[in-house]
N, C-alpha and C. Protein backbone atom coordinates (compact mmCIF):
# COMPACT_ATOMS: atom_id res chain seq x y z
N UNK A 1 -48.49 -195.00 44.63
CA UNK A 1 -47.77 -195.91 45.49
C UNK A 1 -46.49 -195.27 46.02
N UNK A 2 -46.05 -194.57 45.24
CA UNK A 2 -44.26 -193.90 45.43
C UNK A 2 -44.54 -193.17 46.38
N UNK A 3 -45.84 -191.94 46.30
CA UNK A 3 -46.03 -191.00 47.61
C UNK A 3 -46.60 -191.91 49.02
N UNK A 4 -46.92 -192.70 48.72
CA UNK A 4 -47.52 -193.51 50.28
C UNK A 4 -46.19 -193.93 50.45
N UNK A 5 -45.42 -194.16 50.25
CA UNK A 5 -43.98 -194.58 50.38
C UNK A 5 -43.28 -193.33 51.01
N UNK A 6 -43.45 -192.23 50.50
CA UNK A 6 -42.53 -191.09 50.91
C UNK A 6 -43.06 -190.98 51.82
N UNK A 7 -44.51 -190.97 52.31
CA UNK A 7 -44.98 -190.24 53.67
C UNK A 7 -44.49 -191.54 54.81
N UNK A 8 -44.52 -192.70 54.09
CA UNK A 8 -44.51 -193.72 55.26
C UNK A 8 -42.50 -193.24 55.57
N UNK A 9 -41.79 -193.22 54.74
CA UNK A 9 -40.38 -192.73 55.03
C UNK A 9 -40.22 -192.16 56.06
N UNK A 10 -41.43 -190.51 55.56
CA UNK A 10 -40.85 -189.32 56.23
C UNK A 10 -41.52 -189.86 58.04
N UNK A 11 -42.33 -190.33 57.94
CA UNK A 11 -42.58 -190.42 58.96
C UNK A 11 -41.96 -191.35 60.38
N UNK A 12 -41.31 -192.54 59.41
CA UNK A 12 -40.25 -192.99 60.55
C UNK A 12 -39.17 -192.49 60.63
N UNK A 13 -38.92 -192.08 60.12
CA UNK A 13 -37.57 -191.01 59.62
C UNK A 13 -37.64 -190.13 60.99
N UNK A 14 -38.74 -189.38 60.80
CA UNK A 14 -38.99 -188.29 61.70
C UNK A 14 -39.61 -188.84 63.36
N UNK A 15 -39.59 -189.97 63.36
CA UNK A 15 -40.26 -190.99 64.39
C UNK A 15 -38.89 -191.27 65.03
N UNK A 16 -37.61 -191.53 64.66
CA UNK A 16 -36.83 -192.15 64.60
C UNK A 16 -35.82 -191.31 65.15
N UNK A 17 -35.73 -189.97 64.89
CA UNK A 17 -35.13 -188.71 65.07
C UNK A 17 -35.58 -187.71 66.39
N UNK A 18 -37.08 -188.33 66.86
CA UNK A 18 -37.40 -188.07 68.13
C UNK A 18 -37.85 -188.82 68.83
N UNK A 19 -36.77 -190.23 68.46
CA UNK A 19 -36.98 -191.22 69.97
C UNK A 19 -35.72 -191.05 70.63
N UNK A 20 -36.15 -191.00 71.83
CA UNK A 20 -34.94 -190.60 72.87
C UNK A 20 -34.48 -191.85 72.91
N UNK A 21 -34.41 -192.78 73.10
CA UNK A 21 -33.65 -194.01 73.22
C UNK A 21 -32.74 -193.95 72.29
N UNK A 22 -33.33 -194.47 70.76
CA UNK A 22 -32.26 -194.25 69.89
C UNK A 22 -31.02 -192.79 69.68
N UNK A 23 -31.52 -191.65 70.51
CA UNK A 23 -30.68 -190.33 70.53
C UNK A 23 -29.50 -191.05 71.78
N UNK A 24 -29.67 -191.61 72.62
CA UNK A 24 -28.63 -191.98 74.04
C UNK A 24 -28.17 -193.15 73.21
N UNK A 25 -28.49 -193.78 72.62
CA UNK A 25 -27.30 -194.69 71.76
C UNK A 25 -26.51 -193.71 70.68
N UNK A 26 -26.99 -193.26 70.14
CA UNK A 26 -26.41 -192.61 69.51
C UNK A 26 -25.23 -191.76 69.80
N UNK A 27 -25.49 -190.83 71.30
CA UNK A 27 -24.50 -190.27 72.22
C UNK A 27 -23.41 -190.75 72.64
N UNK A 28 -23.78 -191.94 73.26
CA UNK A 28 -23.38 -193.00 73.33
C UNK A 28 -22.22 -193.63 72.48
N UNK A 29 -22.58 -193.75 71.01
CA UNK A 29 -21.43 -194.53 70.08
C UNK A 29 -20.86 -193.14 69.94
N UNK A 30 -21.49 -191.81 69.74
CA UNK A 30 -20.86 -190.94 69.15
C UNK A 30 -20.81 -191.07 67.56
N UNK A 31 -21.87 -191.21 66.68
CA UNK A 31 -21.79 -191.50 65.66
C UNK A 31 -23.13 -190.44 65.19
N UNK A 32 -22.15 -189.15 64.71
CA UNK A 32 -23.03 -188.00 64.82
C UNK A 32 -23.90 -188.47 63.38
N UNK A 33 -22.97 -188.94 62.47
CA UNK A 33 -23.59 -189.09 61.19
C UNK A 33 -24.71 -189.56 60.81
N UNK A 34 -25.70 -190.53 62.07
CA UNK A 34 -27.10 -191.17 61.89
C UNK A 34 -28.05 -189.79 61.79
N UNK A 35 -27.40 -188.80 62.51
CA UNK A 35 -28.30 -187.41 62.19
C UNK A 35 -28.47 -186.57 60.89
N UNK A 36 -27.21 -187.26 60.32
CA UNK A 36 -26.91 -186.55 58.69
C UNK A 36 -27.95 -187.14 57.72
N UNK A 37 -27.56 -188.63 58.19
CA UNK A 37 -28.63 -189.26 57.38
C UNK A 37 -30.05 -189.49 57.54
N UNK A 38 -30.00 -188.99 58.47
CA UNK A 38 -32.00 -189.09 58.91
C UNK A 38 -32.52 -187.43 57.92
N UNK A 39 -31.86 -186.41 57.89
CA UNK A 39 -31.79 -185.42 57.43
C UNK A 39 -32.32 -185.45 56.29
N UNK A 40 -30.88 -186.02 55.66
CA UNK A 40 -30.96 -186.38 54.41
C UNK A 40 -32.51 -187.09 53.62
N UNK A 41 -32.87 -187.98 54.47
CA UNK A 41 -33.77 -188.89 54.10
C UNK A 41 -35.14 -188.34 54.59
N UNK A 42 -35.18 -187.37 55.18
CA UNK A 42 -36.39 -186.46 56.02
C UNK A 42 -36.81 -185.39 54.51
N UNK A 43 -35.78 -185.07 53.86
CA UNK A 43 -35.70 -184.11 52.23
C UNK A 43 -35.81 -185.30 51.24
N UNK A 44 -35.60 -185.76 51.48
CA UNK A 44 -35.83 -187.06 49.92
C UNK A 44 -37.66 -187.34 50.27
N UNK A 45 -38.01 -187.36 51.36
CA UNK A 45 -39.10 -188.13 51.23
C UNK A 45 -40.14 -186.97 51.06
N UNK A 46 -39.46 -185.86 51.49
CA UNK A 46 -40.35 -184.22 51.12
C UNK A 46 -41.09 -184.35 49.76
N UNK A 47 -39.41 -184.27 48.83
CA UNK A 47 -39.56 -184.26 47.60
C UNK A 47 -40.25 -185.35 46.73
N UNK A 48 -40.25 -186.39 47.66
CA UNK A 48 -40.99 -187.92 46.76
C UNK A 48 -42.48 -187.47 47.04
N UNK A 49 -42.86 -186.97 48.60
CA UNK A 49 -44.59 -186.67 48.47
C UNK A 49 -45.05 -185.63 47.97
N UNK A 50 -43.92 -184.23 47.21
CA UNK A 50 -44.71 -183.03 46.77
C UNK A 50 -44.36 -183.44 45.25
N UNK A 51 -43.40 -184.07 44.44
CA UNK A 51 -43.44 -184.62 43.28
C UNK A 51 -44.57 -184.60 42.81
N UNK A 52 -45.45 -185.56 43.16
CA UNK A 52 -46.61 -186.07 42.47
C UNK A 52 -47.67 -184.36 41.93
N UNK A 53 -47.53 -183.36 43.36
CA UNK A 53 -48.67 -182.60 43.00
C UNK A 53 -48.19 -181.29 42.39
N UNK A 54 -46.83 -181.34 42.24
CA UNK A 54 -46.29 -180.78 41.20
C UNK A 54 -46.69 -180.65 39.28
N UNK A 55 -46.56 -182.26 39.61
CA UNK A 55 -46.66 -182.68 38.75
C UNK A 55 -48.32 -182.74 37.86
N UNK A 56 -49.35 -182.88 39.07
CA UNK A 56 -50.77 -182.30 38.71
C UNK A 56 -51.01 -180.90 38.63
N UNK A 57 -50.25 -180.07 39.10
CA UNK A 57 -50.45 -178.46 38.90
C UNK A 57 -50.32 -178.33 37.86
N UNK A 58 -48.89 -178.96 37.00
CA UNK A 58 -48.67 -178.52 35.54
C UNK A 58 -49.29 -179.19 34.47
N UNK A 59 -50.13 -180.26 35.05
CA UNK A 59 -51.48 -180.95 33.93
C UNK A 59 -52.20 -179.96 34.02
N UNK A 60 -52.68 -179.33 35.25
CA UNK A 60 -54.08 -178.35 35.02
C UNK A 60 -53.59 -177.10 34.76
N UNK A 61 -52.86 -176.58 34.65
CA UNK A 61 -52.37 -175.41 34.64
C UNK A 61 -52.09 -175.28 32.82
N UNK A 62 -51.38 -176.58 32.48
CA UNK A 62 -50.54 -176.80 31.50
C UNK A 62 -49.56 -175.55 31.19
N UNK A 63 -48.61 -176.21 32.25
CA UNK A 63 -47.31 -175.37 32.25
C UNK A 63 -46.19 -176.11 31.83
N UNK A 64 -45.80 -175.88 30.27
CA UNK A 64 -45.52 -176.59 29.58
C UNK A 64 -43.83 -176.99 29.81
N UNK A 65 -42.72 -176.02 31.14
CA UNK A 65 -41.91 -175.73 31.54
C UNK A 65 -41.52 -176.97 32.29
N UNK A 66 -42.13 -177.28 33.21
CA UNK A 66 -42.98 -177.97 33.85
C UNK A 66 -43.28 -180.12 33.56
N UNK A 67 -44.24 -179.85 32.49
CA UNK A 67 -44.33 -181.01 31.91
C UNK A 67 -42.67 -181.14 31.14
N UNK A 68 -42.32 -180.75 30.87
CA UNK A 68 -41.09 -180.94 29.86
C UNK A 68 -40.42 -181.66 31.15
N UNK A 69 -39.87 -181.08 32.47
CA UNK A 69 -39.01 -181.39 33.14
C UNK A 69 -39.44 -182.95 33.51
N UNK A 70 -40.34 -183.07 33.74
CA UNK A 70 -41.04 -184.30 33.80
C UNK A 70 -40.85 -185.44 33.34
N UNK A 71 -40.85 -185.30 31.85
CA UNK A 71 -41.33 -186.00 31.00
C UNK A 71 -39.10 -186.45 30.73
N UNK A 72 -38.15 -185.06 30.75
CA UNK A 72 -37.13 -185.49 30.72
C UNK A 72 -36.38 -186.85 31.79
N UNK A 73 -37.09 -186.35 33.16
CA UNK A 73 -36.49 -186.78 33.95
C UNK A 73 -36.67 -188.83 33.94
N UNK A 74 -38.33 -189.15 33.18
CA UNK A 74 -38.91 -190.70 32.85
C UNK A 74 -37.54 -191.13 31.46
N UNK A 75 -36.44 -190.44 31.07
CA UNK A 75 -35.99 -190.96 30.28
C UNK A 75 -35.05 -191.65 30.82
């Protein structure tokens, strides 16, 4: 569910970042920072959809480096 979430993110995110309308408002207010944060949120949603198969490499692999970080981060 979390990765259908990240892709649905990245994708308005990135929808959002090449609509020209919203870029001429933006010009417009002069409010460079909606670009910081689309950025920002374009890398969060990277990391929310490659998480998961990270996380299956080091089941099949059993890379125990790996699972540890994992398993710290659910605490």
């Amino acid at each position: 569910m979390l990765r259908i979430m990240g892709i649905f993110l990245w994708g308005y995110v990135v929808y959002s970042r090449l609509d020209t309308t919203l870029q001429e408002w933006i010009d417009a207010l002069e409010i460079w920072q909606v670009y910081l944060g689309m950025y920002v949120l374009i890398f969060a949603s990277i990391v929310v959809i490659i998480a998961p198969f990270l996380s299956c490499f080091a089941v099949y692999q059993e890379l125990s480096q790996l699972l540890m970080a994992e398993s710290e981060k659910q605490r």
